[in-house]
Protein backbone atom coordinates (compact mmCIF):
# COMPACT_ATOMS: atom_id res chain seq x y z
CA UNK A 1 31.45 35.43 67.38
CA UNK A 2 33.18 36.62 64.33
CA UNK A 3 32.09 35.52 60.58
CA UNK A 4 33.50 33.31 58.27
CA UNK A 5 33.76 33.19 53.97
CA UNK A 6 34.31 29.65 54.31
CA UNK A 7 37.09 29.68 52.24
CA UNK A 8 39.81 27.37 52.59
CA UNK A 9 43.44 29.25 52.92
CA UNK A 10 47.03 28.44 52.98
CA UNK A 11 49.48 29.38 55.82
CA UNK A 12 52.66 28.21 57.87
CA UNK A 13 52.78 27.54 61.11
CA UNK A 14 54.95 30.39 62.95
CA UNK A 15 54.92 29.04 66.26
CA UNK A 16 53.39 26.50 68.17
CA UNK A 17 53.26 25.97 72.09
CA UNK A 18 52.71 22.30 72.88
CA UNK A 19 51.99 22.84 76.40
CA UNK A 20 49.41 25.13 76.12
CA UNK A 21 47.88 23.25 73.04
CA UNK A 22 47.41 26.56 70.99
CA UNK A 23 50.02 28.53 67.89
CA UNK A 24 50.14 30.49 65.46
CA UNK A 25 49.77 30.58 61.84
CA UNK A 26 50.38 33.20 59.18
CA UNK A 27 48.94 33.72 55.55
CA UNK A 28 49.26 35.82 52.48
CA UNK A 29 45.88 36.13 52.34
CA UNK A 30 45.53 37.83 55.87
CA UNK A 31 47.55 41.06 57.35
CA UNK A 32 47.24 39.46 60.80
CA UNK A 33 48.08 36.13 62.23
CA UNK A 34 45.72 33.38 63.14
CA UNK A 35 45.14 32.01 66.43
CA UNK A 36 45.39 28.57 66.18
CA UNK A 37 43.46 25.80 68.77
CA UNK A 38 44.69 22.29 68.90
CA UNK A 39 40.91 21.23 68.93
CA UNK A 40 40.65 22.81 65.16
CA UNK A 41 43.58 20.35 64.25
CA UNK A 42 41.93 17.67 61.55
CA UNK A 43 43.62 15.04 59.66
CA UNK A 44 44.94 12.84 63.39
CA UNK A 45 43.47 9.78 64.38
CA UNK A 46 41.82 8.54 67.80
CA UNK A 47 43.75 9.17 70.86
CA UNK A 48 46.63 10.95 68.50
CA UNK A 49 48.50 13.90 69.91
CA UNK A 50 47.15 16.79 68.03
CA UNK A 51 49.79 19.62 67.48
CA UNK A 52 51.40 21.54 64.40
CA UNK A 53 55.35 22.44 63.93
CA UNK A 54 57.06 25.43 63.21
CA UNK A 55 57.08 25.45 59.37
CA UNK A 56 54.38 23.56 58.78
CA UNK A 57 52.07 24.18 55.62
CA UNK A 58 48.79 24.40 56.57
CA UNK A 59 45.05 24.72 55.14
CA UNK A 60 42.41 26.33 57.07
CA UNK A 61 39.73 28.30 57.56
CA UNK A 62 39.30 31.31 59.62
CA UNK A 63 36.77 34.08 61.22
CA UNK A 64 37.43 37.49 62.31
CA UNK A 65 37.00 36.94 66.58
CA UNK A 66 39.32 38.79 69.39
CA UNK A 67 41.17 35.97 70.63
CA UNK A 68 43.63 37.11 73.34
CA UNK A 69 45.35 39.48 71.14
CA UNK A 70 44.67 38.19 67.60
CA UNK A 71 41.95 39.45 65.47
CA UNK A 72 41.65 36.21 63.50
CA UNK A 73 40.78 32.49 65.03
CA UNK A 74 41.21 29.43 62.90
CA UNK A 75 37.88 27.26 62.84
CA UNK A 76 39.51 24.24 60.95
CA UNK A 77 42.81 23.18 60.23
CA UNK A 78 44.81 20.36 58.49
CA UNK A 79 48.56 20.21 58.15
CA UNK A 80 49.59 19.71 54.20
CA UNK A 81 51.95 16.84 53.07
């Protein structure tokens, strides 16, 4: 498992695949993109679809993990506004 700062970062949502329940999110203050797991989503209530949307403004925080083919994973996110 990767390692985290804890710090809490800003992105937008560059694609999201509802079907599969997993996107992607980029980030000024990261190269790559993030990995993004519908399970990390935060900010929905009981029985609520969880999902993001292209363009979305995001906060999250992320590790440095191989996921697939991304070298960042998401561990916590919530959609902003």
């Amino acid at each position: 498992m990767g390692t985290s700062d804890g710090r809490v970062h800003r992105g937008r949502v560059r694609s999201w695949l509802v079907d599969d329940g997993w996107g992607v999110v980029e980030s000024a203050d990261f190269a790559d993109p993030i990995w993004v797991h519908y399970s990390m989503l935060e900010g929905f209530g009981p029985g609520e679809f969880r999902q993001l949307h292209v363009g979305d403004e995001v906060e999250l925080t992320v590790e440095h993990a191989e996921q697939d083919e991304f070298r960042l994973r998401a561990l916590w996110v919530r959609a902003m506004g």
